[in-house]
Protein backbone atom coordinates (compact mmCIF):
# COMPACT_ATOMS: atom_id res chain seq x y z
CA UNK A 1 12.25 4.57 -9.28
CA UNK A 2 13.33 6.67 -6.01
CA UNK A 3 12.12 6.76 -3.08
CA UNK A 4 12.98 9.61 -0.48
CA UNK A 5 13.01 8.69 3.48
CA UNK A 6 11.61 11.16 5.98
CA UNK A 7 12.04 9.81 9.29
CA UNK A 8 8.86 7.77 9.25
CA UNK A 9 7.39 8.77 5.62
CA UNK A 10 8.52 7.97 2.08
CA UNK A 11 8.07 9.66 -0.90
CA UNK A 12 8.58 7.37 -4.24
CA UNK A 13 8.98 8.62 -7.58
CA UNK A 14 9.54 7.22 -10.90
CA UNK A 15 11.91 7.27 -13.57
CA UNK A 16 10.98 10.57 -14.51
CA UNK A 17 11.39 12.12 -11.22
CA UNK A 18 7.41 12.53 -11.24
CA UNK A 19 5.82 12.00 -7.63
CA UNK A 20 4.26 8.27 -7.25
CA UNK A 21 0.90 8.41 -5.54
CA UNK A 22 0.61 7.12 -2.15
CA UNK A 23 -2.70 5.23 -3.00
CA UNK A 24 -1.02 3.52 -5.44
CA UNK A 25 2.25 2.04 -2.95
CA UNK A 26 -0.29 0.89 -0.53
CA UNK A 27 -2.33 -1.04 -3.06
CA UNK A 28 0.49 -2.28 -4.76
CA UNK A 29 2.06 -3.05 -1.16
CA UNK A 30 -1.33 -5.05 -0.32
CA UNK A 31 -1.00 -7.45 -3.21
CA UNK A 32 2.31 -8.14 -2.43
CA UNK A 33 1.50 -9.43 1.20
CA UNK A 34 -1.71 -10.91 0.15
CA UNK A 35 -0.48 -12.80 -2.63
CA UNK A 36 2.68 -13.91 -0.77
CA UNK A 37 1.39 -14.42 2.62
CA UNK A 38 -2.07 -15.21 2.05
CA UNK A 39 -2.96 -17.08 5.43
CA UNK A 40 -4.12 -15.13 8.28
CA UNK A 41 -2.25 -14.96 11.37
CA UNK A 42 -4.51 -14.96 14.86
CA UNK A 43 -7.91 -13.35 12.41
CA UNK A 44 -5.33 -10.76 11.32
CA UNK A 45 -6.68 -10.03 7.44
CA UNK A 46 -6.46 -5.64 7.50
CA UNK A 47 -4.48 -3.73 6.52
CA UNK A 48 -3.77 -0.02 8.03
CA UNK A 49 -3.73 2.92 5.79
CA UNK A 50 -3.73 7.02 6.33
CA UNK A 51 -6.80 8.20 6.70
CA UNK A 52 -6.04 10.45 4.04
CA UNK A 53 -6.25 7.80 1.22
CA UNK A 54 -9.00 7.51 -1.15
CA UNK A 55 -11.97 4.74 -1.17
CA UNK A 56 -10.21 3.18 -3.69
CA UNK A 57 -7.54 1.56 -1.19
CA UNK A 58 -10.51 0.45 0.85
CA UNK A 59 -12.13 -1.55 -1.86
CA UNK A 60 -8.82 -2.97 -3.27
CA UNK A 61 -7.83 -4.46 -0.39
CA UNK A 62 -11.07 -5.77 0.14
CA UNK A 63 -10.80 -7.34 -3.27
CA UNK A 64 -7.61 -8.86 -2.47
CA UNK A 65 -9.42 -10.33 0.72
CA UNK A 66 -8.41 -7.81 3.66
C-alpha cells in the first residue's frame, strides 16, 4: 500500500499502484474507531465525511452505530 500526502488530502493506493477509493478508507477508518473506541464521548457518535462520498458511507457507519 502507498499513500500520497497533499497538504490536507491523501491519496492511497495498493500494491499494484491502482488508486484506493476514498469510500472505502473512510469506511474502513470508521470500523477502526468504532470497534476500538466504541463509547461515546459528550453524545459524540458521527462521523464527518466529504460530501462527495457515496450513500454507502452513510449507511455503513450507521451500521457500525454512528
Amino acid at each position: 500500500m502507498g499513500i500520497c500526502f497533499d497538504g490536507d488530502r491523501a491519496l492511497f493506493v495498493d500494491e499494484n499502484g491502482k488508486w484506493i477509493s476514498p469510500d472505502l478508507i473512510t469506511g474502513l477508518l470508521g470500523l477502526y474507531y468504532f470497534k476500538h473506541f466504541p463509547e461515546k464521548k459528550d453524545g459524540a457518535d458521527g462521523v464527518l465525511y466529504d460530501a462527495r462520498s457515496t450513500n454507502s458511507i452513510k449507511e455503513y457507519i450507521s451500521k457500525l452505530g454512528g
